[in-house]
C-alpha atoms as a PDB file:
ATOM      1  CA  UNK A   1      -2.703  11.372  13.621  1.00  0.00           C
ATOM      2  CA  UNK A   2      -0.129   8.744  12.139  1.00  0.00           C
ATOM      3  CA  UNK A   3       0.194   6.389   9.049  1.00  0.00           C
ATOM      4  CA  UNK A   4       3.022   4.191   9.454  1.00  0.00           C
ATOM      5  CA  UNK A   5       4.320   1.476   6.662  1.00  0.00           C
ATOM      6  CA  UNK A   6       6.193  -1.444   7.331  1.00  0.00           C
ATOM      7  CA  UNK A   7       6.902  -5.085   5.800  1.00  0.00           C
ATOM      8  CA  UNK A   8       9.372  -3.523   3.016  1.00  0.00           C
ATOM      9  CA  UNK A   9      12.629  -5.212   2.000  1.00  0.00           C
ATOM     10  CA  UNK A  10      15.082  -6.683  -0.140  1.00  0.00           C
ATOM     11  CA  UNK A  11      13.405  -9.775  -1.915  1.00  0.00           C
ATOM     12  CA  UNK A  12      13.855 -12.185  -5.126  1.00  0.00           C
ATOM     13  CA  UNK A  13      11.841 -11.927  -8.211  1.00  0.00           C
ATOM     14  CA  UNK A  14       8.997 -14.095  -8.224  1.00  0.00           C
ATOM     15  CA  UNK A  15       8.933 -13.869  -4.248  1.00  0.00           C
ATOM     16  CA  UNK A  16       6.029 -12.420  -2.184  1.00  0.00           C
ATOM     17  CA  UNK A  17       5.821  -9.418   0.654  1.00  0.00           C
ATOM     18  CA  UNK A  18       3.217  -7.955   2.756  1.00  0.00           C
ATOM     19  CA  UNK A  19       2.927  -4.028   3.739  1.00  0.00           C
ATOM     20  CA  UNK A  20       1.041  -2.742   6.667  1.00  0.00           C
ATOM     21  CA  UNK A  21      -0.226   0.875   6.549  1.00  0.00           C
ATOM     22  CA  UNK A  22      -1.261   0.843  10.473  1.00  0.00           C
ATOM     23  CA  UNK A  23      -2.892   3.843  12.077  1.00  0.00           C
ATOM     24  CA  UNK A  24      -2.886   5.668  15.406  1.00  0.00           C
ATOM     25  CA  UNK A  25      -5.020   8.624  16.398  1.00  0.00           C
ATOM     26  CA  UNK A  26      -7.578   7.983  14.568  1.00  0.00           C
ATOM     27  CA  UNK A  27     -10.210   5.074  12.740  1.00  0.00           C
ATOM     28  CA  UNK A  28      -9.013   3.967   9.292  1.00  0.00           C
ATOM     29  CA  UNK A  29     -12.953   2.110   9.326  1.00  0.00           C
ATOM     30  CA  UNK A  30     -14.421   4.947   7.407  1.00  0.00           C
ATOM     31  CA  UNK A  31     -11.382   6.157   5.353  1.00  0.00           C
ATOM     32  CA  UNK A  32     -10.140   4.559   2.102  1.00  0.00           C
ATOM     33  CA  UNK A  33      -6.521   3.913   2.470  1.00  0.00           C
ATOM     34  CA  UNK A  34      -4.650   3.890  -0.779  1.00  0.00           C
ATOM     35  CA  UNK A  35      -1.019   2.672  -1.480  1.00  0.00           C
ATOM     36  CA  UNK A  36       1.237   5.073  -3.630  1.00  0.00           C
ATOM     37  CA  UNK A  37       4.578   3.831  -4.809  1.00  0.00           C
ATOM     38  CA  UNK A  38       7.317   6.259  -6.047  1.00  0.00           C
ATOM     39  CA  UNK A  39      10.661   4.836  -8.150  1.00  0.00           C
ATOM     40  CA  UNK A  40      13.610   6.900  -8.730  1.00  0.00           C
ATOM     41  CA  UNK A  41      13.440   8.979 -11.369  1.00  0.00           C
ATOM     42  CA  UNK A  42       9.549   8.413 -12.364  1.00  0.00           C
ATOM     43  CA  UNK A  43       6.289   9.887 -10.734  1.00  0.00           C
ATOM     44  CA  UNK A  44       4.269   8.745  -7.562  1.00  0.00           C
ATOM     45  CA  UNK A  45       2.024   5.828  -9.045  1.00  0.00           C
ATOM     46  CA  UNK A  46      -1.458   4.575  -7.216  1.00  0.00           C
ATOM     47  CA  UNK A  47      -1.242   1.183  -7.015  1.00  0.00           C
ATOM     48  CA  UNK A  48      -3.986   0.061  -4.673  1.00  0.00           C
ATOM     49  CA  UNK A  49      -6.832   1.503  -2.729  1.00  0.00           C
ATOM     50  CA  UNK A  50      -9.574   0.075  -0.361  1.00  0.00           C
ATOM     51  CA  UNK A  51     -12.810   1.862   0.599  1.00  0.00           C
ATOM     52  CA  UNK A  52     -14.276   2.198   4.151  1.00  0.00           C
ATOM     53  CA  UNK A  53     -17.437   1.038   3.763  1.00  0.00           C
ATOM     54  CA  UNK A  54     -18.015  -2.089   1.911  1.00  0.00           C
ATOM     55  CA  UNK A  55     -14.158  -2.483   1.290  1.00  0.00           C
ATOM     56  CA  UNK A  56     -14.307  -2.439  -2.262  1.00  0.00           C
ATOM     57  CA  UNK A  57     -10.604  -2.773  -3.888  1.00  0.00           C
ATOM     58  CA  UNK A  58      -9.271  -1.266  -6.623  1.00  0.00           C
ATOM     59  CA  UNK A  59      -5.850  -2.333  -8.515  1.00  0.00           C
ATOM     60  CA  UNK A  60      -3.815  -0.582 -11.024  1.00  0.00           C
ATOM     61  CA  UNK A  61      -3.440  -2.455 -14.284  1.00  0.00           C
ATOM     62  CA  UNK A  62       0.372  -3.339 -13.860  1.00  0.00           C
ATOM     63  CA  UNK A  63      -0.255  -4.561 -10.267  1.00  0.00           C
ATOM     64  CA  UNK A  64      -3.511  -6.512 -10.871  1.00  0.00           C
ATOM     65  CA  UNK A  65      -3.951 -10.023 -10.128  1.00  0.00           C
ATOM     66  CA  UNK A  66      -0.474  -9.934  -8.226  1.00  0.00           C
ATOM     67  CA  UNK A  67      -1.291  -7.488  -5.084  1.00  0.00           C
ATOM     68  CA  UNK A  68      -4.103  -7.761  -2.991  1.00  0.00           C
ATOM     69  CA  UNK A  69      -5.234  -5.091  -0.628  1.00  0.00           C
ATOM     70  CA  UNK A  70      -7.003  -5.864   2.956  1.00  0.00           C
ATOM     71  CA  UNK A  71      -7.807  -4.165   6.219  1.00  0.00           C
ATOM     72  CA  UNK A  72      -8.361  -5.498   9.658  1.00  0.00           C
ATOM     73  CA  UNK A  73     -10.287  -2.765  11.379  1.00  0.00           C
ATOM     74  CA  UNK A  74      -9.769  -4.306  14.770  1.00  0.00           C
ATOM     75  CA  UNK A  75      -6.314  -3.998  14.451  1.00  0.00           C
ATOM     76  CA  UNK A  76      -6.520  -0.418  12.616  1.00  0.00           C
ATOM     77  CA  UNK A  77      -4.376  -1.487   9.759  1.00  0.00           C
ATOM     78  CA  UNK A  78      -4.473  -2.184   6.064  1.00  0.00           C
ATOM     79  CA  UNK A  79      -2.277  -4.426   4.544  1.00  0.00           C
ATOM     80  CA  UNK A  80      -0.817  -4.768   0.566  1.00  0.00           C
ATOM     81  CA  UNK A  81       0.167  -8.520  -0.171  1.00  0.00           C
ATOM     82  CA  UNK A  82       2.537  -8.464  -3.358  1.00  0.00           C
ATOM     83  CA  UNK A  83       3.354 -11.885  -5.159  1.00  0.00           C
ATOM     84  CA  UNK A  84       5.534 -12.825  -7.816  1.00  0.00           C
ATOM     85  CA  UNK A  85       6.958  -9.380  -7.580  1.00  0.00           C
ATOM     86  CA  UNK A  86       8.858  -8.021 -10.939  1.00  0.00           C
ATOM     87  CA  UNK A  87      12.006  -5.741 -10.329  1.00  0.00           C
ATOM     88  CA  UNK A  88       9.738  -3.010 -11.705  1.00  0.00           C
ATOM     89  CA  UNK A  89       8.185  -2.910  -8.613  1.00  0.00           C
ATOM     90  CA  UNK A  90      10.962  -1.283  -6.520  1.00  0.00           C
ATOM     91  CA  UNK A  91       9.850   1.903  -5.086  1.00  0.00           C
ATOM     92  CA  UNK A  92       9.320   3.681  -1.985  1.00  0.00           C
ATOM     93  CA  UNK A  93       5.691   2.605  -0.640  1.00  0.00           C
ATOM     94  CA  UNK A  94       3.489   4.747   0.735  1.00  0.00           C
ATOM     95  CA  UNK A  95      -0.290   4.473   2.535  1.00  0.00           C
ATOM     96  CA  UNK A  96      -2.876   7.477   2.880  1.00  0.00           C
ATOM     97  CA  UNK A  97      -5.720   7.875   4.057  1.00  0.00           C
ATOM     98  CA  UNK A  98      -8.736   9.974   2.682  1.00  0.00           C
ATOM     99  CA  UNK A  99     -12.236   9.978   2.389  1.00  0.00           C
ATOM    100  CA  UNK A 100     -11.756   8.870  -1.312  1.00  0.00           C
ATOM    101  CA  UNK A 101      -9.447   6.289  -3.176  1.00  0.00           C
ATOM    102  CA  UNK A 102      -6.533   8.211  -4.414  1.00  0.00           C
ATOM    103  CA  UNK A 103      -6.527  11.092  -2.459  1.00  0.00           C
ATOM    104  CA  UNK A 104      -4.421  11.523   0.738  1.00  0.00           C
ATOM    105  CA  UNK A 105      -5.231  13.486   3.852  1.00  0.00           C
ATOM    106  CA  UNK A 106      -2.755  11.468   5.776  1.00  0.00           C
ATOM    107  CA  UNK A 107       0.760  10.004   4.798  1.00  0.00           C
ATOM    108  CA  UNK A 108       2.430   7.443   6.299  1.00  0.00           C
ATOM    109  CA  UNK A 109       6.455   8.019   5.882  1.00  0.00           C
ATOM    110  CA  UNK A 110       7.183   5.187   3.585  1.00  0.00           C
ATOM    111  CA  UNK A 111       8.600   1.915   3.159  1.00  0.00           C
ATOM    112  CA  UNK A 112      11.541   0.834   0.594  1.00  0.00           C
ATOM    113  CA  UNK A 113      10.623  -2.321  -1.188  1.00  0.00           C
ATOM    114  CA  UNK A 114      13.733  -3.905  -3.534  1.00  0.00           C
ATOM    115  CA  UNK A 115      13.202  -6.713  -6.201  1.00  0.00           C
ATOM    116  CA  UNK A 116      16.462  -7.891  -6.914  1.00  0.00           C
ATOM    117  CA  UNK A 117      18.668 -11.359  -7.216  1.00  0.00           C
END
Protein backbone atom coordinates (compact mmCIF):
# COMPACT_ATOMS: atom_id res chain seq x y z
CA UNK A 1 0.00 0.00 0.00
CA UNK A 2 1.62 3.35 -1.37
CA UNK A 3 0.70 7.12 -1.70
CA UNK A 4 3.16 8.83 -3.71
CA UNK A 5 3.19 12.86 -4.48
CA UNK A 6 4.71 14.42 -7.26
CA UNK A 7 4.40 17.74 -9.50
CA UNK A 8 6.19 19.94 -6.64
CA UNK A 9 8.73 22.66 -7.44
CA UNK A 10 10.23 25.90 -7.48
CA UNK A 11 7.67 28.37 -9.19
CA UNK A 12 6.83 32.31 -9.50
CA UNK A 13 4.08 33.99 -7.69
CA UNK A 14 1.06 34.20 -9.58
CA UNK A 15 2.16 30.90 -11.51
CA UNK A 16 0.21 27.58 -11.46
CA UNK A 17 1.27 23.71 -10.44
CA UNK A 18 -0.38 20.46 -10.39
CA UNK A 19 0.21 17.57 -7.61
CA UNK A 20 -0.55 13.97 -8.13
CA UNK A 21 -1.24 11.81 -5.04
CA UNK A 22 -1.12 8.37 -7.18
CA UNK A 23 -1.75 5.03 -5.54
CA UNK A 24 -0.53 1.44 -5.78
CA UNK A 25 -1.83 -1.55 -3.86
CA UNK A 26 -4.86 -0.58 -3.49
CA UNK A 27 -8.31 1.53 -5.04
CA UNK A 28 -8.32 5.23 -4.10
CA UNK A 29 -12.32 4.89 -5.79
CA UNK A 30 -13.83 4.50 -2.40
CA UNK A 31 -11.35 6.49 -0.21
CA UNK A 32 -11.33 10.30 0.21
CA UNK A 33 -7.90 11.49 -0.45
CA UNK A 34 -7.05 14.69 1.31
CA UNK A 35 -3.99 17.03 0.75
CA UNK A 36 -2.10 18.24 3.98
CA UNK A 37 0.55 20.88 3.64
CA UNK A 38 3.16 21.50 6.42
CA UNK A 39 5.52 24.97 6.42
CA UNK A 40 8.46 25.32 8.55
CA UNK A 41 7.87 26.30 11.71
CA UNK A 42 3.81 26.14 11.67
CA UNK A 43 1.41 23.05 11.96
CA UNK A 44 0.22 20.46 9.26
CA UNK A 45 -2.77 22.42 7.53
CA UNK A 46 -5.74 20.49 5.41
CA UNK A 47 -5.99 22.14 2.44
CA UNK A 48 -8.10 19.97 0.17
CA UNK A 49 -10.02 16.77 0.28
CA UNK A 50 -12.17 14.74 -2.25
CA UNK A 51 -14.69 12.02 -1.33
CA UNK A 52 -15.03 8.55 -2.98
CA UNK A 53 -18.30 8.44 -3.83
CA UNK A 54 -19.85 11.34 -5.50
CA UNK A 55 -16.43 13.27 -5.41
CA UNK A 56 -17.57 16.03 -3.48
CA UNK A 57 -14.57 18.68 -2.80
CA UNK A 58 -13.85 20.51 -0.04
CA UNK A 59 -11.31 23.66 0.15
CA UNK A 60 -9.83 25.41 3.02
CA UNK A 61 -10.68 29.09 3.19
CA UNK A 62 -7.08 30.42 2.31
CA UNK A 63 -6.84 27.99 -0.66
CA UNK A 64 -10.39 28.43 -2.06
CA UNK A 65 -11.13 29.49 -5.44
CA UNK A 66 -7.28 29.04 -6.29
CA UNK A 67 -6.80 25.03 -5.92
CA UNK A 68 -8.91 22.60 -7.34
CA UNK A 69 -8.91 18.99 -6.37
CA UNK A 70 -9.69 15.96 -8.98
CA UNK A 71 -9.27 12.23 -9.31
CA UNK A 72 -9.03 10.00 -12.28
CA UNK A 73 -9.95 6.61 -10.94
CA UNK A 74 -8.74 4.86 -14.04
CA UNK A 75 -5.51 6.06 -13.52
CA UNK A 76 -5.68 5.62 -9.52
CA UNK A 77 -4.62 9.13 -8.85
CA UNK A 78 -5.86 12.40 -7.47
CA UNK A 79 -4.55 15.47 -8.50
CA UNK A 80 -4.34 19.28 -6.63
CA UNK A 81 -4.19 22.10 -9.38
CA UNK A 82 -2.83 25.37 -7.58
CA UNK A 83 -3.09 28.82 -9.49
CA UNK A 84 -1.91 32.12 -8.81
CA UNK A 85 0.02 30.62 -5.99
CA UNK A 86 1.08 33.21 -3.00
CA UNK A 87 4.58 32.56 -1.32
CA UNK A 88 2.45 31.53 1.66
CA UNK A 89 1.87 28.52 0.06
CA UNK A 90 5.34 26.91 0.39
CA UNK A 91 5.17 23.77 2.29
CA UNK A 92 5.81 20.22 2.12
CA UNK A 93 2.59 18.54 0.41
CA UNK A 94 1.22 15.64 1.43
CA UNK A 95 -1.89 13.14 0.14
CA UNK A 96 -3.79 10.50 2.44
CA UNK A 97 -6.09 8.45 2.07
CA UNK A 98 -9.02 7.51 4.51
CA UNK A 99 -12.42 6.62 4.58
CA UNK A 100 -13.17 10.29 5.64
CA UNK A 101 -11.90 13.84 4.50
CA UNK A 102 -9.20 14.77 6.86
CA UNK A 103 -8.21 11.74 8.25
CA UNK A 104 -5.25 9.64 6.96
CA UNK A 105 -4.84 5.89 6.94
CA UNK A 106 -2.25 6.19 4.27
CA UNK A 107 0.58 8.84 3.64
CA UNK A 108 2.20 9.49 0.71
CA UNK A 109 5.98 10.81 1.52
CA UNK A 110 5.59 14.33 0.37
CA UNK A 111 6.32 16.80 -2.13
CA UNK A 112 8.22 20.34 -1.61
CA UNK A 113 6.37 23.08 -3.34
CA UNK A 114 8.41 26.75 -3.36
CA UNK A 115 6.73 30.15 -4.32
CA UNK A 116 9.44 32.36 -4.85
CA UNK A 117 10.92 35.09 -7.57
Amino acid sequence: VRLVESGGGLVQPGGPLRLSCAASGFTLDYYAISWFRQAPGKEREGVSCIIGIGGSAYYADSVKGRFTISRDNAKNTVYLQMNSLESEDTAVYYCAAAERCWDHDYWGQGTQVTVSS
